[in-house]
PDB file of N, CA and C in Angstrom:
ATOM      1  N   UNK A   1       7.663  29.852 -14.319  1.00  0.00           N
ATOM      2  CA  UNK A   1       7.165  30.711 -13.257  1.00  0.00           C
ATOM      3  C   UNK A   1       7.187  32.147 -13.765  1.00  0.00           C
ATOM      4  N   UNK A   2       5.951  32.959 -13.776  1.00  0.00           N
ATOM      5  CA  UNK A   2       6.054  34.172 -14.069  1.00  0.00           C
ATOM      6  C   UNK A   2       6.506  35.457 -12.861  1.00  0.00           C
ATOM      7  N   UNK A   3       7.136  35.717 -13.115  1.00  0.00           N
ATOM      8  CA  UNK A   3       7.838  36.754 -11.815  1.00  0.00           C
ATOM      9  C   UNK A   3       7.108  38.375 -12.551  1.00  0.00           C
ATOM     10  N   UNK A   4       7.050  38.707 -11.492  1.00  0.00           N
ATOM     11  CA  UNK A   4       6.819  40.351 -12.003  1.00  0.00           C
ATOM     12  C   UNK A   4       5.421  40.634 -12.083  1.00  0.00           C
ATOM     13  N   UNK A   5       4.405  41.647 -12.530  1.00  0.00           N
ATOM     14  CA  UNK A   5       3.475  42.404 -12.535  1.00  0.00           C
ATOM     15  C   UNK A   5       3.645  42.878 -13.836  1.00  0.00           C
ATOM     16  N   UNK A   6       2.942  42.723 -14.882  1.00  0.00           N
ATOM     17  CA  UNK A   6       3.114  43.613 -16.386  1.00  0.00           C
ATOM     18  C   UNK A   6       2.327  44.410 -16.419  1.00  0.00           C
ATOM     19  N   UNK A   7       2.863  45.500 -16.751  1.00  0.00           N
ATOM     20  CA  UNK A   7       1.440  47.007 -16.844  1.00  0.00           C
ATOM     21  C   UNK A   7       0.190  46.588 -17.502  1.00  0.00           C
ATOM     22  N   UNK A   8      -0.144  45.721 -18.239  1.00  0.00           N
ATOM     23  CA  UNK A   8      -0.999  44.820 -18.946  1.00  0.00           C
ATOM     24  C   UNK A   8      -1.897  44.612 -17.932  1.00  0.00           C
ATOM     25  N   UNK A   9      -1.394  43.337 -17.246  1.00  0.00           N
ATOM     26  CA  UNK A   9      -2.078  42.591 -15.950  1.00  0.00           C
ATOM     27  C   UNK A   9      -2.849  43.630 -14.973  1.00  0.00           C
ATOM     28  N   UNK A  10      -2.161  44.709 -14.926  1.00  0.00           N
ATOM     29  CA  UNK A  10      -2.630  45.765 -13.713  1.00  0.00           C
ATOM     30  C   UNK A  10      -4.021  46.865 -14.669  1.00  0.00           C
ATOM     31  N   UNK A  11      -4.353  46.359 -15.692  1.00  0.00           N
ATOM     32  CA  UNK A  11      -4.942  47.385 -16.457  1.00  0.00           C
ATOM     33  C   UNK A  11      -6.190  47.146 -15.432  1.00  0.00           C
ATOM     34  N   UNK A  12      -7.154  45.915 -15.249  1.00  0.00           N
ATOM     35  CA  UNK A  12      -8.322  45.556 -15.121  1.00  0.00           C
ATOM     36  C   UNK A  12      -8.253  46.310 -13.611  1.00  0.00           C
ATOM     37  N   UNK A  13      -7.446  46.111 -13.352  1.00  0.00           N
ATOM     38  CA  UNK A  13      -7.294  46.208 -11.427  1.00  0.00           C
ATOM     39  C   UNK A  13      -7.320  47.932 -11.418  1.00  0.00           C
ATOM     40  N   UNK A  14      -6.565  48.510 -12.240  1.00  0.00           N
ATOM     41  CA  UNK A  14      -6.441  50.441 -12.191  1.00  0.00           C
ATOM     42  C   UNK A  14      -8.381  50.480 -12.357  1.00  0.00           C
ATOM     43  N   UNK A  15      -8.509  50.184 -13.972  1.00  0.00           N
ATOM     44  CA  UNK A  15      -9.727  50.952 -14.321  1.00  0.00           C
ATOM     45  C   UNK A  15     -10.851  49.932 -13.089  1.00  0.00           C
ATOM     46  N   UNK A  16     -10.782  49.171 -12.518  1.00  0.00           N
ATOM     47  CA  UNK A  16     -11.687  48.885 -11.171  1.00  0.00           C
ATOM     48  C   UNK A  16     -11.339  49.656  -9.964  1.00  0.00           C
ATOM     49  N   UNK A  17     -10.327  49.944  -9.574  1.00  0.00           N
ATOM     50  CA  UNK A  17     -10.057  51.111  -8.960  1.00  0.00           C
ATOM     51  C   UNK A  17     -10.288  52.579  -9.034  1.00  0.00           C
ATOM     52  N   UNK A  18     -10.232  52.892 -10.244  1.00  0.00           N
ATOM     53  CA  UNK A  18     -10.796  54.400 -10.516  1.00  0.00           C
ATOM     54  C   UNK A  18     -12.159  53.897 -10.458  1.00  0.00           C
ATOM     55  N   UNK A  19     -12.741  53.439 -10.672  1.00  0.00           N
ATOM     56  CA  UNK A  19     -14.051  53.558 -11.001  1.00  0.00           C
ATOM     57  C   UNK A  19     -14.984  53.322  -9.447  1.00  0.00           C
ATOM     58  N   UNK A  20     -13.968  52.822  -8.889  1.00  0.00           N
ATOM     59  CA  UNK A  20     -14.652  52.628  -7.344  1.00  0.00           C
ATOM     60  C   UNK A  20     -14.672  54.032  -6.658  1.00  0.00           C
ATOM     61  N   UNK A  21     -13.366  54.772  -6.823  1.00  0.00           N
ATOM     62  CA  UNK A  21     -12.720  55.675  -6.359  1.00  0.00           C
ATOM     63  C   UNK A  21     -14.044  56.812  -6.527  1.00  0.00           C
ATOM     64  N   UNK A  22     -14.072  56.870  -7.754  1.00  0.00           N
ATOM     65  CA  UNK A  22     -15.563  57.206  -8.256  1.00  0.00           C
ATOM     66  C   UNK A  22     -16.917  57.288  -7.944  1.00  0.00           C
ATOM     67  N   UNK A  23     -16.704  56.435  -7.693  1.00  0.00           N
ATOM     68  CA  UNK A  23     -18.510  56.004  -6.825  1.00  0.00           C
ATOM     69  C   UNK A  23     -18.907  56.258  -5.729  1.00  0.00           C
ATOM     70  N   UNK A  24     -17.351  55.829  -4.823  1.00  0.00           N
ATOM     71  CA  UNK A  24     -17.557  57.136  -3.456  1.00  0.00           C
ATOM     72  C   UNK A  24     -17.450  58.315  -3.169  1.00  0.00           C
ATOM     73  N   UNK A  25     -16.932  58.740  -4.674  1.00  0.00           N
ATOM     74  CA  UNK A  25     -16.805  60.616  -4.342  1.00  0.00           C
ATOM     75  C   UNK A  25     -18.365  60.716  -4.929  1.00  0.00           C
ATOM     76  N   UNK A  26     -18.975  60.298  -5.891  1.00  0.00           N
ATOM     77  CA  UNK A  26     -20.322  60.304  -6.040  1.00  0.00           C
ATOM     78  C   UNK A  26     -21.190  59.894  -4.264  1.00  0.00           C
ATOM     79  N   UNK A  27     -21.039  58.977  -3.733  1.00  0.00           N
ATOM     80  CA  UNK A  27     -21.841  58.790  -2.638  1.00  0.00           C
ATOM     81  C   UNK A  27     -21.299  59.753  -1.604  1.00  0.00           C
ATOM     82  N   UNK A  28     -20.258  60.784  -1.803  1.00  0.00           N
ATOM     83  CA  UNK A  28     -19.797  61.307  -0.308  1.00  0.00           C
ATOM     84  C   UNK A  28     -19.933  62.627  -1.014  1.00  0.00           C
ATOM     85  N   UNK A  29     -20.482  63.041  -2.115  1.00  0.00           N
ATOM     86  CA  UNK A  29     -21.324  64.143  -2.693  1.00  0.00           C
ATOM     87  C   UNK A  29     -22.528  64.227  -2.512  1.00  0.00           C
ATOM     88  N   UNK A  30     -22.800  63.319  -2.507  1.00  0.00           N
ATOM     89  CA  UNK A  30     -24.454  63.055  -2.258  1.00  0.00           C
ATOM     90  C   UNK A  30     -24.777  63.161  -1.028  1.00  0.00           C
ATOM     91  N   UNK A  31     -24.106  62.481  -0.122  1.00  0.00           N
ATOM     92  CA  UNK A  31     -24.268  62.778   1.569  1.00  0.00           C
ATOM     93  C   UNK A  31     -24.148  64.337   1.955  1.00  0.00           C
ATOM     94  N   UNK A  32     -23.136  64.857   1.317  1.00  0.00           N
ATOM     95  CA  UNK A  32     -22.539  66.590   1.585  1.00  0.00           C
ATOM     96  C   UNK A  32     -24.098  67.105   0.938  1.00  0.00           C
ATOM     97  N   UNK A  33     -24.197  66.827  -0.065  1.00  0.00           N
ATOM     98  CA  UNK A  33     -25.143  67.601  -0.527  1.00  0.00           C
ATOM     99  C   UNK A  33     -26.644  67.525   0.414  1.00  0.00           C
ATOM    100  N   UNK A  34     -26.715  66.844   0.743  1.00  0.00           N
ATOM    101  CA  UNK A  34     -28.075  66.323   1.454  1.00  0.00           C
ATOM    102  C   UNK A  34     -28.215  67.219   3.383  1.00  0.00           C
ATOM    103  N   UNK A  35     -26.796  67.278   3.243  1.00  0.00           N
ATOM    104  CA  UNK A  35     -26.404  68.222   4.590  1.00  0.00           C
ATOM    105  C   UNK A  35     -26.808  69.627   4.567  1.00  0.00           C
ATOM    106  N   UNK A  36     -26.879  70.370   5.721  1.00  0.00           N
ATOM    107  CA  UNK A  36     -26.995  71.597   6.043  1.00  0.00           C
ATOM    108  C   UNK A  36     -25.871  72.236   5.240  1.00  0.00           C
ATOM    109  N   UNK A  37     -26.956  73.932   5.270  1.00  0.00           N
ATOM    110  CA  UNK A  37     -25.696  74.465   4.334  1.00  0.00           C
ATOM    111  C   UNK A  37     -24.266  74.676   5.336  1.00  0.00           C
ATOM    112  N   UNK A  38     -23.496  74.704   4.862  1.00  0.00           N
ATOM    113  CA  UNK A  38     -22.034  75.015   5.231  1.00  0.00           C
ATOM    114  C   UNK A  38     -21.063  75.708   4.199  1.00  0.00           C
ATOM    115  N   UNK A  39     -20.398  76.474   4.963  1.00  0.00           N
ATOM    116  CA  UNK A  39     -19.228  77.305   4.297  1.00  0.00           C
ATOM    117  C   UNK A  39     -18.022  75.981   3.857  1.00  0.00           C
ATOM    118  N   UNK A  40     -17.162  77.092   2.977  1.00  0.00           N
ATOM    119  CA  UNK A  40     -16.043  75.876   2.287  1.00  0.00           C
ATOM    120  C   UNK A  40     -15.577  74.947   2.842  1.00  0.00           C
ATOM    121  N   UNK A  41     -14.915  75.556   3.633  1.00  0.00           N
ATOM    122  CA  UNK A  41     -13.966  74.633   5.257  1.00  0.00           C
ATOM    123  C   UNK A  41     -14.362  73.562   5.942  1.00  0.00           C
ATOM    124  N   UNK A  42     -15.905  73.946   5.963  1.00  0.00           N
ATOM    125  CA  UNK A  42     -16.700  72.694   6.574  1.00  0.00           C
ATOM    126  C   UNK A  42     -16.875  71.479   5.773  1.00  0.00           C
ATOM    127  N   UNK A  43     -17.448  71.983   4.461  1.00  0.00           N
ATOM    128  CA  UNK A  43     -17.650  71.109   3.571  1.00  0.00           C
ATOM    129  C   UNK A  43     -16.188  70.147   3.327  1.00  0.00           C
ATOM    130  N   UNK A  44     -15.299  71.013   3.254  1.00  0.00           N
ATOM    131  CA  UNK A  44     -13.574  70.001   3.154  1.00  0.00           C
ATOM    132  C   UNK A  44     -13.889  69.129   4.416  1.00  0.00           C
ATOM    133  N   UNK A  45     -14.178  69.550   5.534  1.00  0.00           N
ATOM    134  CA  UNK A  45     -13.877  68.572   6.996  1.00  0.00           C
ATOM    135  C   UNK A  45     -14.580  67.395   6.273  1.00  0.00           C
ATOM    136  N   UNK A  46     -16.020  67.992   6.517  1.00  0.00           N
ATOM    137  CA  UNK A  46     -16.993  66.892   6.073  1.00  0.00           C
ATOM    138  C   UNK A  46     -16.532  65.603   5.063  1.00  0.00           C
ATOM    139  N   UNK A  47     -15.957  65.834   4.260  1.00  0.00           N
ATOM    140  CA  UNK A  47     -15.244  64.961   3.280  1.00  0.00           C
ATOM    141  C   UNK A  47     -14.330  64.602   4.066  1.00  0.00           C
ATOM    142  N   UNK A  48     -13.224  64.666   4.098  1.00  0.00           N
ATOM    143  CA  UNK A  48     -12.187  64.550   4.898  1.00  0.00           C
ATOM    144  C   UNK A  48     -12.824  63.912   6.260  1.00  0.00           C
ATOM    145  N   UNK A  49     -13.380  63.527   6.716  1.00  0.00           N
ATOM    146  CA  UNK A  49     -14.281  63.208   8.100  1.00  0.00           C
ATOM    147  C   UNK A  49     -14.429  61.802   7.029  1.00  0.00           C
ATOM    148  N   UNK A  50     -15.029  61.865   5.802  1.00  0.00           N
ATOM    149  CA  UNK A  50     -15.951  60.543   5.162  1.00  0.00           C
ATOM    150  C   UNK A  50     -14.201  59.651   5.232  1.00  0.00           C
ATOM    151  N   UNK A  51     -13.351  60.568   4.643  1.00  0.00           N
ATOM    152  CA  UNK A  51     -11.983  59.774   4.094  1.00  0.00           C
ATOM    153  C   UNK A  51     -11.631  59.084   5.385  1.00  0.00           C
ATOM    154  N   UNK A  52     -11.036  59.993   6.196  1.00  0.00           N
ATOM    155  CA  UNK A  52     -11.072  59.202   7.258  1.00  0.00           C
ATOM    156  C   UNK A  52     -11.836  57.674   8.131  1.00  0.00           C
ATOM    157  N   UNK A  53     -12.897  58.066   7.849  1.00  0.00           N
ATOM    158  CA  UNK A  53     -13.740  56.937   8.210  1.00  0.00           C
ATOM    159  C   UNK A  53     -13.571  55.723   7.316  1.00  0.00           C
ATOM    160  N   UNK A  54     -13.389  56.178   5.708  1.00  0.00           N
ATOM    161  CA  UNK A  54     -12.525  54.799   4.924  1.00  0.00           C
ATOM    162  C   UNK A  54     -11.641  54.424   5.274  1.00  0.00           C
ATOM    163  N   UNK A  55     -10.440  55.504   5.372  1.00  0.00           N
ATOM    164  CA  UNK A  55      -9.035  54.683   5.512  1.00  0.00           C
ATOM    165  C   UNK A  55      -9.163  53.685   7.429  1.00  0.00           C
ATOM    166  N   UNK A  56      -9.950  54.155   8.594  1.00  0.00           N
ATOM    167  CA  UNK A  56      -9.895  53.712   9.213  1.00  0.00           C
ATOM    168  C   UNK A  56     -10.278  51.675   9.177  1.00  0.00           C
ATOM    169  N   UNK A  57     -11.854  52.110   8.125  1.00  0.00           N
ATOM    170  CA  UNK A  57     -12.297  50.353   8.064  1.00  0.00           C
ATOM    171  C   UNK A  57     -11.689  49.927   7.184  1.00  0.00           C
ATOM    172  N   UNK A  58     -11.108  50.817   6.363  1.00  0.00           N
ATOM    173  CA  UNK A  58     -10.478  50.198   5.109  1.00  0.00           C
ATOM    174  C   UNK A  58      -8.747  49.215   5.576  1.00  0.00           C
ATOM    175  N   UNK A  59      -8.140  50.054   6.628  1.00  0.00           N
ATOM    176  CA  UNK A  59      -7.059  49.343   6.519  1.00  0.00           C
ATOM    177  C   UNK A  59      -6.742  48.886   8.252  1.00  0.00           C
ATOM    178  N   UNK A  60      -7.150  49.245   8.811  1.00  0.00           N
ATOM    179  CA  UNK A  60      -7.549  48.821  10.005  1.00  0.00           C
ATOM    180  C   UNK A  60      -7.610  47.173  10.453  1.00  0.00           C
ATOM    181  N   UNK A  61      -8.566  46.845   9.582  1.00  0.00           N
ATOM    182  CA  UNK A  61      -8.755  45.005   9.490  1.00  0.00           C
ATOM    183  C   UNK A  61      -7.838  44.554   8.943  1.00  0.00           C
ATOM    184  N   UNK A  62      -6.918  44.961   7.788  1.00  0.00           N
ATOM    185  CA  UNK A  62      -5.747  44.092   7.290  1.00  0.00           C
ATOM    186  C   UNK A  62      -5.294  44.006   8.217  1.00  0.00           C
ATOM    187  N   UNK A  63      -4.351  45.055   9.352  1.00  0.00           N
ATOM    188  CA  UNK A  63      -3.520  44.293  10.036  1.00  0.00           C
ATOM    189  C   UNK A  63      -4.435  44.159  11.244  1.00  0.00           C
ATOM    190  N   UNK A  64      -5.477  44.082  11.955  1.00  0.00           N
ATOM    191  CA  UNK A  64      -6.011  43.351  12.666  1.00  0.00           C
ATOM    192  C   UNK A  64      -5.665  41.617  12.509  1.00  0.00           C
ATOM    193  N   UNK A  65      -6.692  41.567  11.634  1.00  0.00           N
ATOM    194  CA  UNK A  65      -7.166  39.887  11.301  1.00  0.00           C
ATOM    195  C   UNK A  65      -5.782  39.418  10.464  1.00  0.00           C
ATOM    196  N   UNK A  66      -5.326  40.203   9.230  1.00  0.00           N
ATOM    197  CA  UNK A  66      -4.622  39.319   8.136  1.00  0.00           C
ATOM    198  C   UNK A  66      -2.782  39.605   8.630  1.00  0.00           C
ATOM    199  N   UNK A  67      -2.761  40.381   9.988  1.00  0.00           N
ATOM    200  CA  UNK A  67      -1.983  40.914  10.220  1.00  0.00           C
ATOM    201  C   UNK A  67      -0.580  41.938   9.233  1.00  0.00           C
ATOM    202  N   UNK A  68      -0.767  42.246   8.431  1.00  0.00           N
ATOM    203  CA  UNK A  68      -0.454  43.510   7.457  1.00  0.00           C
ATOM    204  C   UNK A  68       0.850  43.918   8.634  1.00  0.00           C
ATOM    205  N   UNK A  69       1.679  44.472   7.735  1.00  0.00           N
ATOM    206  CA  UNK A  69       2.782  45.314   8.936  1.00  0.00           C
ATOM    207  C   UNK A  69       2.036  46.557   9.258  1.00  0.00           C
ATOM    208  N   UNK A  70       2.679  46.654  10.228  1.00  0.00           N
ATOM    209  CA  UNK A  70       2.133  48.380  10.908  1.00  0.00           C
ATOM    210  C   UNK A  70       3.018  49.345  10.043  1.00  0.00           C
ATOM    211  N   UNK A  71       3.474  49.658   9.197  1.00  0.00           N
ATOM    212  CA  UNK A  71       4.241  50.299   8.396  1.00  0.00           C
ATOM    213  C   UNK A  71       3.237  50.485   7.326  1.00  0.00           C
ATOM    214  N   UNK A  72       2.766  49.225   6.626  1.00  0.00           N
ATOM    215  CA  UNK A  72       2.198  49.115   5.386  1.00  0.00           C
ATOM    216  C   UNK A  72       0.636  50.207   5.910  1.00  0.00           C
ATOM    217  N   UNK A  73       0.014  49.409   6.643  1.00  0.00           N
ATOM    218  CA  UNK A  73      -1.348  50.042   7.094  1.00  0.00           C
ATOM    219  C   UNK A  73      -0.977  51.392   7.855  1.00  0.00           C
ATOM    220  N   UNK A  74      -0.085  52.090   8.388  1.00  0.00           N
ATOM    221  CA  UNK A  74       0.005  53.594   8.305  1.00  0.00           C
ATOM    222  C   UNK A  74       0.125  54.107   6.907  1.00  0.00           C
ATOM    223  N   UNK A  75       1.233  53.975   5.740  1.00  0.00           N
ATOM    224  CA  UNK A  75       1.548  54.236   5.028  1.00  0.00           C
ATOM    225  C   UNK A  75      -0.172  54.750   3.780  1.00  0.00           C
ATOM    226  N   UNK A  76      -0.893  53.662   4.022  1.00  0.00           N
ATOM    227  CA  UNK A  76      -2.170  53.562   3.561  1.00  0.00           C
ATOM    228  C   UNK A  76      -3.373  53.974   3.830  1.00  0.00           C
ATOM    229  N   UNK A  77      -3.102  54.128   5.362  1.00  0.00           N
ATOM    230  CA  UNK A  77      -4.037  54.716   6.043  1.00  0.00           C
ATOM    231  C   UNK A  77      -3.880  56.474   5.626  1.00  0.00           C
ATOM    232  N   UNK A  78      -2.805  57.131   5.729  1.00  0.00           N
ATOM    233  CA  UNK A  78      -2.821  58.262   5.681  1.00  0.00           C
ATOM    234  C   UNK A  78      -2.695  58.546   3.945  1.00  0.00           C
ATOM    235  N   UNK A  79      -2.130  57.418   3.298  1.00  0.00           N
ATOM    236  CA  UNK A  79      -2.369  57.878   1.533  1.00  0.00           C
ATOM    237  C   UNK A  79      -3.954  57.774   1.416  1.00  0.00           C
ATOM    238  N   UNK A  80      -4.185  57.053   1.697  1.00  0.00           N
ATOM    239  CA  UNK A  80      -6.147  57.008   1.707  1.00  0.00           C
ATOM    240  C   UNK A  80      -6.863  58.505   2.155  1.00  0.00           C
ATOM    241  N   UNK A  81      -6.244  58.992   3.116  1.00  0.00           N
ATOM    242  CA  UNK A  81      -6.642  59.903   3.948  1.00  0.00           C
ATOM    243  C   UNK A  81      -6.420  61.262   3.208  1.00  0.00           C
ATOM    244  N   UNK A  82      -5.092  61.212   2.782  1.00  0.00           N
ATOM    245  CA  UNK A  82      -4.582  62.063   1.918  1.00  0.00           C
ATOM    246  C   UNK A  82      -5.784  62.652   0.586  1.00  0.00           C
ATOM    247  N   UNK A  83      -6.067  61.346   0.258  1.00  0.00           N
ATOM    248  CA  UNK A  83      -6.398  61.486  -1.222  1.00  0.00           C
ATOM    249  C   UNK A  83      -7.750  62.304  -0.770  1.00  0.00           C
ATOM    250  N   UNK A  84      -8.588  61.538   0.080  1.00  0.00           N
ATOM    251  CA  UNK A  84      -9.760  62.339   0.300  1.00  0.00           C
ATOM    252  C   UNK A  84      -9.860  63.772   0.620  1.00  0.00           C
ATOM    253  N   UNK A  85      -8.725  64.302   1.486  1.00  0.00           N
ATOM    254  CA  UNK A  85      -8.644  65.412   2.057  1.00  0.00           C
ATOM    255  C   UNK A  85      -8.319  66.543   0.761  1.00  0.00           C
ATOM    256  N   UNK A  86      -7.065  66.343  -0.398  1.00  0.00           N
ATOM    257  CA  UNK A  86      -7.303  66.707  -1.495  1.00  0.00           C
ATOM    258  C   UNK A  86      -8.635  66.631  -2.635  1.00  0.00           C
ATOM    259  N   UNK A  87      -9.747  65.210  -2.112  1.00  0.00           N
ATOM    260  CA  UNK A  87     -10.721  65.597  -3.461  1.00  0.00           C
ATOM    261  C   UNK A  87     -11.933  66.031  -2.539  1.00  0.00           C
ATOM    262  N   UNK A  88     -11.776  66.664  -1.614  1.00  0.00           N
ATOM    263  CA  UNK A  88     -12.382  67.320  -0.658  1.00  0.00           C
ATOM    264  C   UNK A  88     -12.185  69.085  -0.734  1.00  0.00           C
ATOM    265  N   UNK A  89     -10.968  69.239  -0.782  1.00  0.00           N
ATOM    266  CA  UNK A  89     -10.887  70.556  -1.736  1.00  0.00           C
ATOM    267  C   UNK A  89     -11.539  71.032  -3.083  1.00  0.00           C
ATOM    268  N   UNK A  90     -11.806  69.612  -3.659  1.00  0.00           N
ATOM    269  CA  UNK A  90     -12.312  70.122  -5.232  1.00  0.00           C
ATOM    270  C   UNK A  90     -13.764  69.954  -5.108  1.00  0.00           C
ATOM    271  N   UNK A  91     -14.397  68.875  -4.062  1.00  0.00           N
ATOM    272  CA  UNK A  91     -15.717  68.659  -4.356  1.00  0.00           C
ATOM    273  C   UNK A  91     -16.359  69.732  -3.304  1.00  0.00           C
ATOM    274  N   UNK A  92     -15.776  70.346  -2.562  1.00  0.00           N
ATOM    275  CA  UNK A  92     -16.672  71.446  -1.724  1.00  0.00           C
ATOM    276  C   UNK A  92     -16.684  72.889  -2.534  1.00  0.00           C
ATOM    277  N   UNK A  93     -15.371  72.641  -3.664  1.00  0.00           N
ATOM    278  CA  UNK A  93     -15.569  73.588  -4.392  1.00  0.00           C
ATOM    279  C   UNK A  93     -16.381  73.941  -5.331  1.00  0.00           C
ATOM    280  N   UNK A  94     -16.540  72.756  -5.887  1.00  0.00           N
ATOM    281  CA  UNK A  94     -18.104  71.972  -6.696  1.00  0.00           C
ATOM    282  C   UNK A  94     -19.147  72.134  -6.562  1.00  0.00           C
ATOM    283  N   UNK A  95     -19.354  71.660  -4.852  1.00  0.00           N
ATOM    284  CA  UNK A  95     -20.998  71.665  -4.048  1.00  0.00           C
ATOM    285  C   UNK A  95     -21.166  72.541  -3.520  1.00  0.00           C
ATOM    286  N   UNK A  96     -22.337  73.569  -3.623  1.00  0.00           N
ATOM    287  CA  UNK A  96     -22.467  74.465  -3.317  1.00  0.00           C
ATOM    288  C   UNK A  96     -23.797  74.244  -2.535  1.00  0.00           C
ATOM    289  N   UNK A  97     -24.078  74.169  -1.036  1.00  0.00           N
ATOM    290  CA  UNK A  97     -25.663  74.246  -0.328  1.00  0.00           C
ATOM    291  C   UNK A  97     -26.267  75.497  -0.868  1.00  0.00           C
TER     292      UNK A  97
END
């Protein structure tokens, strides 16, 4: 029986993760960009508005349907939330209307 997680095993799963991570700051650049112009602040909401809307479908249904603890899906919900709201600082700094 193999017990444990080897940094090995987790390689495929990180670089599919960054690379997803990726694709929606590309698609939630592309949406910002396609928007009215807006000052910095807005542009952060705006992102931060997209994050939100992930972490909601994103972890929402685990503990709906697969029932997830309510611990785990806060904990995730707001690290999800987190992350966007920080690359929301960098990409409004980026995008300029």
């Amino acid at each position: 029986i193999k017990r444990g997680v080897q940094l090995g095993d987790m390689t495929q799963s990180i670089v599919i993760g960054l690379i997803t991570q990726i694709i929606g700051a590309g698609l939630i650049t592309f949406l910002l960009l396609r928007g009215k112009a807006m000052k910095y602040w807005s542009r952060v909401c705006f992102v931060s508005v997209a994050g939100l809307t992930v972490a909601l479908l994103g972890t929402v249904p685990a503990w709906n349907w697969w029932h997830f603890p309510t611990s785990w899906v806060l904990f995730d919900f707001f690290d999800i939330f987190l992350g966007w709201f920080l690359g929301g600082l960098v990409i409004a700094k980026l995008v300029k209307n």
